[in-house]
C-alpha atoms as a PDB file:
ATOM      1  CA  UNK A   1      48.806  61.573  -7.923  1.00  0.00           C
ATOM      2  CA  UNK A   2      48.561  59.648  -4.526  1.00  0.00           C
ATOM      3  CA  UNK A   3      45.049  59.174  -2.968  1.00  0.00           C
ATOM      4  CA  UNK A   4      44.872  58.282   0.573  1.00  0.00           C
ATOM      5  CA  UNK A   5      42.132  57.040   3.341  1.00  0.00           C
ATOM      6  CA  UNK A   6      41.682  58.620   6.431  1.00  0.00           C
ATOM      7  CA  UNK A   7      44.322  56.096   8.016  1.00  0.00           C
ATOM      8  CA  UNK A   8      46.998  56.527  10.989  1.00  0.00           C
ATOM      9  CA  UNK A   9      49.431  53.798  11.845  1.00  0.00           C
ATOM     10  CA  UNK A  10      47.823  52.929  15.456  1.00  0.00           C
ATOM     11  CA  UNK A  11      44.979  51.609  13.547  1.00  0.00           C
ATOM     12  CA  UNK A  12      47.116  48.483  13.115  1.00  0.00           C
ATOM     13  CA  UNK A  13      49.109  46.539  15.774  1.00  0.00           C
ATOM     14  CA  UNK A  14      52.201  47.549  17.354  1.00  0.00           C
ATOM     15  CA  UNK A  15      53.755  45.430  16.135  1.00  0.00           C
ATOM     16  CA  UNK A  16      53.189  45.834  12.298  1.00  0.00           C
ATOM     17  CA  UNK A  17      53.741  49.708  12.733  1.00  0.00           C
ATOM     18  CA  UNK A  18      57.120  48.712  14.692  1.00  0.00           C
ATOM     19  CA  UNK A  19      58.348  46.471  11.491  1.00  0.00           C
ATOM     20  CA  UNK A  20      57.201  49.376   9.127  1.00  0.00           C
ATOM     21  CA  UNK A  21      59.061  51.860  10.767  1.00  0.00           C
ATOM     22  CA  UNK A  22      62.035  49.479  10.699  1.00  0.00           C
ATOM     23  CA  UNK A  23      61.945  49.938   7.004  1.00  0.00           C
ATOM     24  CA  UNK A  24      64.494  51.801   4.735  1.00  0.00           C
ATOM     25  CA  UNK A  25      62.394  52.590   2.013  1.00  0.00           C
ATOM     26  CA  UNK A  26      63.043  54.799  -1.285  1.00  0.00           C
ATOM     27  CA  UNK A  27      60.582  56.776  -2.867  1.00  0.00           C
ATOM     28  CA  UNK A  28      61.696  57.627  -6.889  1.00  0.00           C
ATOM     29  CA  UNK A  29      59.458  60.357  -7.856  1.00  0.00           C
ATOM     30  CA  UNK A  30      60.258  63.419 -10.089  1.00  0.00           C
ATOM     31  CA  UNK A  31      56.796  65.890  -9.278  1.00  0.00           C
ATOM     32  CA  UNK A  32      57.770  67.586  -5.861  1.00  0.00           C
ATOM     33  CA  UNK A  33      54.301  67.865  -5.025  1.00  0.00           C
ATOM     34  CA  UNK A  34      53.569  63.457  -5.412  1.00  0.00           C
ATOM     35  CA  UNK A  35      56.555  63.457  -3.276  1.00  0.00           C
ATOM     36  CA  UNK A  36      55.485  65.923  -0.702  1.00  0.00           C
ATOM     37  CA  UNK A  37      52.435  64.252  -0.194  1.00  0.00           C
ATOM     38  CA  UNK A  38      54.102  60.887   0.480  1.00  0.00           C
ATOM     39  CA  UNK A  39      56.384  62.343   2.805  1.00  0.00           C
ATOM     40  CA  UNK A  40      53.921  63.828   5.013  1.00  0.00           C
ATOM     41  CA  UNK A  41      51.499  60.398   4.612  1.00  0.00           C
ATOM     42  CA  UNK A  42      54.866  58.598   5.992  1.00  0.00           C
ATOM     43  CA  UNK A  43      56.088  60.934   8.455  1.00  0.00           C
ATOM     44  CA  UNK A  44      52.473  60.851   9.896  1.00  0.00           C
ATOM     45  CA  UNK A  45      52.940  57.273  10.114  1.00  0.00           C
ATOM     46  CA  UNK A  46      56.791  57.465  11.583  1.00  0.00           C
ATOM     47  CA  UNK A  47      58.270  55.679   8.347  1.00  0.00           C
ATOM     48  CA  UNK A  48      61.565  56.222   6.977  1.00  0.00           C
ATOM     49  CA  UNK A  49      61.866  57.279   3.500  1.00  0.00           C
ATOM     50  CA  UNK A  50      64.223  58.541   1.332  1.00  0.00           C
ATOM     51  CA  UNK A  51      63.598  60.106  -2.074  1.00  0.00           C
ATOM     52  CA  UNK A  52      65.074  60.214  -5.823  1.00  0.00           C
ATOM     53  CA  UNK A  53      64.174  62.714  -8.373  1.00  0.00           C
ATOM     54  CA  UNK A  54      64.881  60.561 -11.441  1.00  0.00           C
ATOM     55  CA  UNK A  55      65.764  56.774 -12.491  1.00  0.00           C
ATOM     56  CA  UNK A  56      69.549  57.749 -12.504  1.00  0.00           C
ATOM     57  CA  UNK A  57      69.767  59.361  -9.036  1.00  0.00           C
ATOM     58  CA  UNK A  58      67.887  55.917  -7.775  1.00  0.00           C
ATOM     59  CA  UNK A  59      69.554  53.519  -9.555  1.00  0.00           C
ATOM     60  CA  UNK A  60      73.384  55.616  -7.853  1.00  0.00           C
ATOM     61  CA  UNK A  61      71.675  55.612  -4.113  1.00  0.00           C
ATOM     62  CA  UNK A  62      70.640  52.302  -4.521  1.00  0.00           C
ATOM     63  CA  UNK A  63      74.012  51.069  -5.650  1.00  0.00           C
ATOM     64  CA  UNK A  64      75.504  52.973  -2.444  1.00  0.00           C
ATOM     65  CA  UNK A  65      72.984  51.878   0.266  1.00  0.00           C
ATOM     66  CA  UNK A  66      71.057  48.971   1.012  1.00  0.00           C
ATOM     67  CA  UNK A  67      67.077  49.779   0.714  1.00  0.00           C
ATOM     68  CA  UNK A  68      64.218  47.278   1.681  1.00  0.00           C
ATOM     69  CA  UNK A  69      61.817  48.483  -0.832  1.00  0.00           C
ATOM     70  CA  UNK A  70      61.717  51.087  -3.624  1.00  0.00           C
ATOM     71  CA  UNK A  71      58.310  52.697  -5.125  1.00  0.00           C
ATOM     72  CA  UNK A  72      59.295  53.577  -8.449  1.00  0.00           C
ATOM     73  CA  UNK A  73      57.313  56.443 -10.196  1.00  0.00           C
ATOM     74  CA  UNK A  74      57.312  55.226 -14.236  1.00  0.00           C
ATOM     75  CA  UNK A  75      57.666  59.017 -16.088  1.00  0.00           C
ATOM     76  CA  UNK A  76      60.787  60.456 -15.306  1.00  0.00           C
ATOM     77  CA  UNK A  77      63.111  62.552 -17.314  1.00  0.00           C
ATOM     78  CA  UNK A  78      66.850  61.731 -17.145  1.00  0.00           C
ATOM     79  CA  UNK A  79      65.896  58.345 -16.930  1.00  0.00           C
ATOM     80  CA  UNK A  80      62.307  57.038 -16.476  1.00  0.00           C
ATOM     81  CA  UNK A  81      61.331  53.907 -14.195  1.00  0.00           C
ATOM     82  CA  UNK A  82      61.264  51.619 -16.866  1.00  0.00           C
ATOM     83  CA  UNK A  83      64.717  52.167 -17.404  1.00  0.00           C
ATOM     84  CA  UNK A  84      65.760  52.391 -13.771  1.00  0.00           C
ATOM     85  CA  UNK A  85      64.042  48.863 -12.881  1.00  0.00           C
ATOM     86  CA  UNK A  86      65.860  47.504 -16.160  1.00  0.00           C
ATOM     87  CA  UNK A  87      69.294  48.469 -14.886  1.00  0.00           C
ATOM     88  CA  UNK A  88      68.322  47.530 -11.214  1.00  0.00           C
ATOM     89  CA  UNK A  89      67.077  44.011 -12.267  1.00  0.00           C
ATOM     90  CA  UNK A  90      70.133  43.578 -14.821  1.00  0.00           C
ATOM     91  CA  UNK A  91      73.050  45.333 -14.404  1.00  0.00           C
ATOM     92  CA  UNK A  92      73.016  45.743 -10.529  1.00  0.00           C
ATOM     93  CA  UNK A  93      71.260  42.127 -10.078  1.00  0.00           C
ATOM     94  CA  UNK A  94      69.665  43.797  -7.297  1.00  0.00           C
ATOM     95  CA  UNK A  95      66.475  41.991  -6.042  1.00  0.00           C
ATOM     96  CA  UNK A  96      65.518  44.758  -3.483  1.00  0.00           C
ATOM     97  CA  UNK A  97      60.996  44.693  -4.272  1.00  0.00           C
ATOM     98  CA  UNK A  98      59.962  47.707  -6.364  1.00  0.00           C
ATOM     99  CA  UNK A  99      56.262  48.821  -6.447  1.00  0.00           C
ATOM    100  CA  UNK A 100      55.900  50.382  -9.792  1.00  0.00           C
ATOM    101  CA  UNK A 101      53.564  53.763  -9.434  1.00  0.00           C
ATOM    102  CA  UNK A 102      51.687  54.439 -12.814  1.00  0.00           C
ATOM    103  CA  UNK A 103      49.487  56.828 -13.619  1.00  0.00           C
ATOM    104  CA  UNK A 104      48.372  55.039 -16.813  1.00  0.00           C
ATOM    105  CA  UNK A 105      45.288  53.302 -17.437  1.00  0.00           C
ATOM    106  CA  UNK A 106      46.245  51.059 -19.811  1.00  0.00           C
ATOM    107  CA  UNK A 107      45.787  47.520 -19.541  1.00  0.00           C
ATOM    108  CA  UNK A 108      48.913  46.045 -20.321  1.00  0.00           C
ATOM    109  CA  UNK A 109      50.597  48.535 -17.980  1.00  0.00           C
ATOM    110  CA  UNK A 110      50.621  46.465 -15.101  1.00  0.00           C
ATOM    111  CA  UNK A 111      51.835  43.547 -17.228  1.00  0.00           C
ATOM    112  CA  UNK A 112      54.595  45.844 -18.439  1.00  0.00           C
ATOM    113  CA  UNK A 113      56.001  46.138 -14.841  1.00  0.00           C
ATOM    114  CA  UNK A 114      55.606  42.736 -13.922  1.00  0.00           C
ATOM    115  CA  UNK A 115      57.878  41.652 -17.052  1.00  0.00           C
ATOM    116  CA  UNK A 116      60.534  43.874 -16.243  1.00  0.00           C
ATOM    117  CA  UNK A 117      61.036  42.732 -12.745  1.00  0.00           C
ATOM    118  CA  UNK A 118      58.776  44.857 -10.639  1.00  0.00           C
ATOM    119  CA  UNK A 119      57.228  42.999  -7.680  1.00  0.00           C
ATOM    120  CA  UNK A 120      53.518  44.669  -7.671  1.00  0.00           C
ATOM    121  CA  UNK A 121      52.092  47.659  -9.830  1.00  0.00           C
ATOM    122  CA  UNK A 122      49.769  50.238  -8.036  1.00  0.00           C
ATOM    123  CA  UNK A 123      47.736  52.844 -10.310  1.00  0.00           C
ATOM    124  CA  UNK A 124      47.273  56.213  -9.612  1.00  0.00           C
ATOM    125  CA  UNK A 125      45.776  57.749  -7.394  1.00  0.00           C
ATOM    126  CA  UNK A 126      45.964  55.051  -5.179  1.00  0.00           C
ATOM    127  CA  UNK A 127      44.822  53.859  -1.880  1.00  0.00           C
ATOM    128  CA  UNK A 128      46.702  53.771   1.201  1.00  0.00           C
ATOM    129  CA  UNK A 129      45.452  50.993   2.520  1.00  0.00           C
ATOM    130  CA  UNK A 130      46.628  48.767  -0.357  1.00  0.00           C
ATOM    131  CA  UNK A 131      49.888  50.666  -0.664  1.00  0.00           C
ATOM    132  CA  UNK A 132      51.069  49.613   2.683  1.00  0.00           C
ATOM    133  CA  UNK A 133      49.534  46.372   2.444  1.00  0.00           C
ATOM    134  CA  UNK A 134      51.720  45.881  -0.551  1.00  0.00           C
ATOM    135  CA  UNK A 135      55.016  47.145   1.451  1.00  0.00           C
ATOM    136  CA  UNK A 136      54.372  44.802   4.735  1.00  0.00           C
ATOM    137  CA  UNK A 137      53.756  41.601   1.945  1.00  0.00           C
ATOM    138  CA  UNK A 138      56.839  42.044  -0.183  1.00  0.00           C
ATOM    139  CA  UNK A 139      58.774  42.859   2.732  1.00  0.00           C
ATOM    140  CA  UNK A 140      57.808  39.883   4.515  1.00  0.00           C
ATOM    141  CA  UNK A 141      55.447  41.596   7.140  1.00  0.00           C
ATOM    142  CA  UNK A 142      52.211  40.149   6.562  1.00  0.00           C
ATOM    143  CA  UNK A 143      49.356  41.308   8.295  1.00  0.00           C
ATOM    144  CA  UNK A 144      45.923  40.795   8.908  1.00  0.00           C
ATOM    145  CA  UNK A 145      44.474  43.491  10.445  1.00  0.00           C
ATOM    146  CA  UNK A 146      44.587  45.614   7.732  1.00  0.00           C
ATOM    147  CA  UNK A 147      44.600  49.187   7.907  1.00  0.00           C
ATOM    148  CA  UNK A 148      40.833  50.471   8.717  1.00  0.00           C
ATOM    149  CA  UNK A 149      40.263  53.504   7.068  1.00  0.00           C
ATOM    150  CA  UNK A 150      37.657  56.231   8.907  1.00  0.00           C
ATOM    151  CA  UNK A 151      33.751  55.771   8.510  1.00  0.00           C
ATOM    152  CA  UNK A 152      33.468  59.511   8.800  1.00  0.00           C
ATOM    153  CA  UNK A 153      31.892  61.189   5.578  1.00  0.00           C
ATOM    154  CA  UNK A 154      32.676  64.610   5.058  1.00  0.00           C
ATOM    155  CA  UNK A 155      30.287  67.159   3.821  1.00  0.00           C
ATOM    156  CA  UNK A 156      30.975  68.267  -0.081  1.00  0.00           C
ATOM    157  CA  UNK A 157      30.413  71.532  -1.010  1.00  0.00           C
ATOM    158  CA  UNK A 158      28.930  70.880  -4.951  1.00  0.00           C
ATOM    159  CA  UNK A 159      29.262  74.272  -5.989  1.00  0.00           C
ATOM    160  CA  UNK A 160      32.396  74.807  -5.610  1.00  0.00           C
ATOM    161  CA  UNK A 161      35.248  73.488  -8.300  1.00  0.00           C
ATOM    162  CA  UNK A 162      37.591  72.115  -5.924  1.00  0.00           C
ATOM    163  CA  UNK A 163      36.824  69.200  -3.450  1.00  0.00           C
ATOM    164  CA  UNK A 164      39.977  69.627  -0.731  1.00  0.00           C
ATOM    165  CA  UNK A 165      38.780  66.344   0.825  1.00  0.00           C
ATOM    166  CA  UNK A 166      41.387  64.008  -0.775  1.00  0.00           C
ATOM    167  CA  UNK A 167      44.040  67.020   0.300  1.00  0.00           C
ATOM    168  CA  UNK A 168      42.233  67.601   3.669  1.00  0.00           C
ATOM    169  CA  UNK A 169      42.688  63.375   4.524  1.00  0.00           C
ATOM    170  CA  UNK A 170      46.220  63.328   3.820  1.00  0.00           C
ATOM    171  CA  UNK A 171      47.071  66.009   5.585  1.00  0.00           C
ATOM    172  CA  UNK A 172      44.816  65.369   8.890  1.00  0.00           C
ATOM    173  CA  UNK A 173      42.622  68.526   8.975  1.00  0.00           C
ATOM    174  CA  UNK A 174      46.224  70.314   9.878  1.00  0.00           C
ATOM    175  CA  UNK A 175      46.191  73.604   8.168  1.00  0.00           C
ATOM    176  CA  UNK A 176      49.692  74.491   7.593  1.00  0.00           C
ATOM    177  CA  UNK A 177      50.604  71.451   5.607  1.00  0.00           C
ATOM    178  CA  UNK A 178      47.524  71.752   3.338  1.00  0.00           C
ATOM    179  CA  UNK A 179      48.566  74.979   2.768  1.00  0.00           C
ATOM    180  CA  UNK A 180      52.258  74.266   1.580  1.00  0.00           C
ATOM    181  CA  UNK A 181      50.366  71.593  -0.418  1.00  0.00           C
ATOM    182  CA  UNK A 182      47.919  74.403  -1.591  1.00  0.00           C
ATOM    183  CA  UNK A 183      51.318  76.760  -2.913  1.00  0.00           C
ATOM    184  CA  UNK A 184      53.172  73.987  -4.247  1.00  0.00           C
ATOM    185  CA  UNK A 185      49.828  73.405  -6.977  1.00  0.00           C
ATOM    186  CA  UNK A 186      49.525  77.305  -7.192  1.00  0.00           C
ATOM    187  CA  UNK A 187      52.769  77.691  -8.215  1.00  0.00           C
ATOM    188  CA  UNK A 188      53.691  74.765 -10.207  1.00  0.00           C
ATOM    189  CA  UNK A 189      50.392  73.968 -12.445  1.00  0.00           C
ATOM    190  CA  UNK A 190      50.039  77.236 -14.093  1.00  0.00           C
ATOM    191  CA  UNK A 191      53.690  76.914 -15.403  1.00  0.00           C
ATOM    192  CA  UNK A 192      52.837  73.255 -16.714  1.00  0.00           C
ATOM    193  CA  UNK A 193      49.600  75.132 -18.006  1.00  0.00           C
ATOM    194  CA  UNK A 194      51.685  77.347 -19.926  1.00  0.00           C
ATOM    195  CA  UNK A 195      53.864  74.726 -21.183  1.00  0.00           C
ATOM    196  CA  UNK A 196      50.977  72.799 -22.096  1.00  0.00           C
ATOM    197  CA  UNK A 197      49.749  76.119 -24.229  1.00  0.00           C
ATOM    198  CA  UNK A 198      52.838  76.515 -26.451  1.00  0.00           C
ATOM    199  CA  UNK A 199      52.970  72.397 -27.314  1.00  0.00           C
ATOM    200  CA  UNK A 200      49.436  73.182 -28.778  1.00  0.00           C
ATOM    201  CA  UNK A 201      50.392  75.891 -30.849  1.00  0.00           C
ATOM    202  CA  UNK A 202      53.661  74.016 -32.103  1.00  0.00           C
ATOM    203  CA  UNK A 203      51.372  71.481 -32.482  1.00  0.00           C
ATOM    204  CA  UNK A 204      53.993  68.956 -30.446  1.00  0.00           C
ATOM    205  CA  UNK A 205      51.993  65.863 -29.998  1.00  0.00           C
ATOM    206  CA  UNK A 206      54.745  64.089 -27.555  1.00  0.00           C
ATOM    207  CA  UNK A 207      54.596  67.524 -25.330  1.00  0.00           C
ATOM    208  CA  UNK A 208      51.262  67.837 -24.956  1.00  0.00           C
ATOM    209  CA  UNK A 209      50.592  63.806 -24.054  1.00  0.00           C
ATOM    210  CA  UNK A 210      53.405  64.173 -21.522  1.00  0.00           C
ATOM    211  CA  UNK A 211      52.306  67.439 -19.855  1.00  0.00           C
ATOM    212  CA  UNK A 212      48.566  66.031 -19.976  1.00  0.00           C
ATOM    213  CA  UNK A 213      49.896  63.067 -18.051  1.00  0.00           C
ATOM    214  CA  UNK A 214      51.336  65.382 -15.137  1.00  0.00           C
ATOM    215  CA  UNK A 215      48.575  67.995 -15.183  1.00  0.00           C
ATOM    216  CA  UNK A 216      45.823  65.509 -14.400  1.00  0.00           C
ATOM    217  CA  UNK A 217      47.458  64.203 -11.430  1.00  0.00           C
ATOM    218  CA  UNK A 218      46.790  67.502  -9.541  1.00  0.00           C
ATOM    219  CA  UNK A 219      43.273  68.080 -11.282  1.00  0.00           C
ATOM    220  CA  UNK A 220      42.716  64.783  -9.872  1.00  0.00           C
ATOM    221  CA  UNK A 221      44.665  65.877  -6.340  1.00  0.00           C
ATOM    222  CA  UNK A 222      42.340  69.121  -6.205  1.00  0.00           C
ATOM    223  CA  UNK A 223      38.939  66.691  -6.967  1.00  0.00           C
ATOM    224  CA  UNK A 224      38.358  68.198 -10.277  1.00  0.00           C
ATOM    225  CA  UNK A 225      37.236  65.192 -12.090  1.00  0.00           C
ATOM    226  CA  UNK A 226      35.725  66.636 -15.365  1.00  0.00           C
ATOM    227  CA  UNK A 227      39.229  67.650 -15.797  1.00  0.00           C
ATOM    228  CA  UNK A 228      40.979  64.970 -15.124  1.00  0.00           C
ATOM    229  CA  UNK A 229      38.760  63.141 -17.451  1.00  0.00           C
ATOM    230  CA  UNK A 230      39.466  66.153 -20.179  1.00  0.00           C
ATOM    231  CA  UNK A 231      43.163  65.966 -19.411  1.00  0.00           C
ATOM    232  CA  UNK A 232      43.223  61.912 -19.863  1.00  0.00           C
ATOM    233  CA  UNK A 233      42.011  62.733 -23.353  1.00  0.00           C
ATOM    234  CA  UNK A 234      44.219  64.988 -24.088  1.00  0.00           C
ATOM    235  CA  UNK A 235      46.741  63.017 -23.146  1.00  0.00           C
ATOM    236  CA  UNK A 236      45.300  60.026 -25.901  1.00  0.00           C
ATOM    237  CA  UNK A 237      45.601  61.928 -28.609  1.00  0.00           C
ATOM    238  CA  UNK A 238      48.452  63.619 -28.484  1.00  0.00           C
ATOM    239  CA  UNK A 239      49.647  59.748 -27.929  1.00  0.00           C
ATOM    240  CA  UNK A 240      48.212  59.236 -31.339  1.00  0.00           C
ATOM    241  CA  UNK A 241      49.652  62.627 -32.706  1.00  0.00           C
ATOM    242  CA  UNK A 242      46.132  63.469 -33.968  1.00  0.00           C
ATOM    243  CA  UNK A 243      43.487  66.067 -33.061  1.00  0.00           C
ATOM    244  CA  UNK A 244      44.707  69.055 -32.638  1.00  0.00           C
ATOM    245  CA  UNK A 245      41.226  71.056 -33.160  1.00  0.00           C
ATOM    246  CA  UNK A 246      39.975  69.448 -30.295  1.00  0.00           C
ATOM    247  CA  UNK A 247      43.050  69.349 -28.088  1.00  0.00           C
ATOM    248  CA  UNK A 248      43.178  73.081 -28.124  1.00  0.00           C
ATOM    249  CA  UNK A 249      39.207  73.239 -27.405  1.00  0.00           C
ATOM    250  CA  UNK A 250      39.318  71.154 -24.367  1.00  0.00           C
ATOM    251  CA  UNK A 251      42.398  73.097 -23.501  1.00  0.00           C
ATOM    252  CA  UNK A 252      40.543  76.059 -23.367  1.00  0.00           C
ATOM    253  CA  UNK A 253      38.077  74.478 -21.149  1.00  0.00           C
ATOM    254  CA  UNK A 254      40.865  73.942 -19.034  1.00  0.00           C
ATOM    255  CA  UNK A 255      41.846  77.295 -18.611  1.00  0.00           C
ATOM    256  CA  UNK A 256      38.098  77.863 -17.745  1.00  0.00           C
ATOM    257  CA  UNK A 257      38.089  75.803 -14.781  1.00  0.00           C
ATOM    258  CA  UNK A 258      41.764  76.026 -13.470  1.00  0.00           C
ATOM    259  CA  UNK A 259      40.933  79.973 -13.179  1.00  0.00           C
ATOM    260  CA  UNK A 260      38.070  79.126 -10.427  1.00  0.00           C
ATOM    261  CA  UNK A 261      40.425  76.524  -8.685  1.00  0.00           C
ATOM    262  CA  UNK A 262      43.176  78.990  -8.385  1.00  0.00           C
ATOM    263  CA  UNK A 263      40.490  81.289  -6.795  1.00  0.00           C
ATOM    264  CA  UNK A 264      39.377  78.668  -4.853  1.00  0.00           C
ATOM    265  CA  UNK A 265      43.114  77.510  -3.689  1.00  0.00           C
ATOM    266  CA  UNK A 266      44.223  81.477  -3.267  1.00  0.00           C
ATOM    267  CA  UNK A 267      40.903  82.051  -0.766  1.00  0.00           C
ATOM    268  CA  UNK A 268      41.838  78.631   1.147  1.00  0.00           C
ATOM    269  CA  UNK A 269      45.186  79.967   2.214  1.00  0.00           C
ATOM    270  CA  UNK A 270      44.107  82.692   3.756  1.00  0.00           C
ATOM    271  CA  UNK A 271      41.846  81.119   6.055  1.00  0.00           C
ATOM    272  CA  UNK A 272      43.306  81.194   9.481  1.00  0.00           C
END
């Protein structure tokens, strides 16, 4: 999941934007919605960017055209980012900079990516600000200025189970795009749901930690912390292969509160 400020490129000078948009930059990121949302943060912001569903489909464009940075999602099927930077690094001897993009919060993550030849490590969700900041250093575009993120607060609405304000940032108030972002989530997450449902009955520990891993992302997208926080557990012990009695309760709690949020989403829509 990719948190953003309330930033626009001509918050920083012309010239920083101009050596941004100069950039050929590659996105590697399996979920079609993380990648959505980075393409409309980047067209926003006039960038370039092109995008690879897996390790393997990076690792063949990169070996076909020349990139100036690559922001490597690390939980891919075919082949994950891990594998992809490993290949990059060794077989390639490619030294384009890769940002690895982790939704993990373990501690020796970033540590991880460093050994294997990434140039920076950014957690999920993640900030703009330092995401760009990251791009213009290992690209050789320092800058100073920063990018100044809006002082505006906007008003949360406690009762509901959705906060859109995350969703409502990236997209700049504009209605259509939130909305695509809006179907993309009410499509995709109750079929991950579902998934999620029949790992718990076949009581398939690696399923249900890799499923809690993607889920969470668009709990945390929608603002739905207590289930993000739920999910993260869920997501531990099926790590551990352990605790199945509780998995399957705080599953049930997520059923619970995705219902509302798909009310939620479904009423948003239709709002002119």
């Amino acid at each position: 999941m990719y948190t953003l400020r309330n930033t626009t490129a001509t918050e920083t000078s012309v010239r920083e934007v101009k050596k941004l948009r100069k950039l050929n930059i590659l996105l590697v990121e399996d979920s079609p919605l993380n990648s959505k949302l980075v393409s409309i943060l980047f067209l926003q912001n006039g960038l370039q960017l092109q995008t690879a569903v897996n390790g393997a489909e990076a690792v063949k464009k990169i070996k076909a055209t020349d990139f100036d940075i690559v922001l490597m999602d690390m939980e891919m099927p075919v082949m994950n980012g891990y594998q992809a930077t490993n290949l990059i690094r060794h077989e390639l001897k490619n030294d384009v900079p890769i940002i690895a993009l982790s939704a993990h919060t373990r501690d020796d993550e970033k540590e991880k990516c460093l050994q294997l030849g990434m140039n920076d490590y950014i957690a999920k969700p993640f900030d703009e600000m330092l995401l760009f900041r990251s791009i213009l250093n290992l690209t050789g575009s320092k800058t100073s200025a920063g990018f100044i993120s809006s002082s505006k607060r906007t008003v949360v609405n406690h009762r509901k189970v959705c906060n859109l304000t995350y969703l409502t940032k990236i997209t700049r108030g504009n209605k259509k795009s939130l909305n695509s972002i809006l179907d993309i989530l009410l499509k995709e997450t109750p079929q991950e749901i579902s998934i999620l449902d029949e790992a718990i009955e076949k009581t398939n520990y690696a399923l249900i930690s890799d499923i809690s891993h993607k889920i969470r992302t668009s709990f945390s997208m929608l603002g739905i912390s207590v289930l993000a926080l739920i999910l993260e557990e869920m997501e531990r012990l099926g790590s551990v292969a352990t605790g199945i009695e509780r998995i399957a309760k705080l599953n049930r709690r997520v059923h619970t509160v995705f219902g509302k949020a798909m009310e939620e989403m479904k009423t948003e829509t239709k709002k002119a």
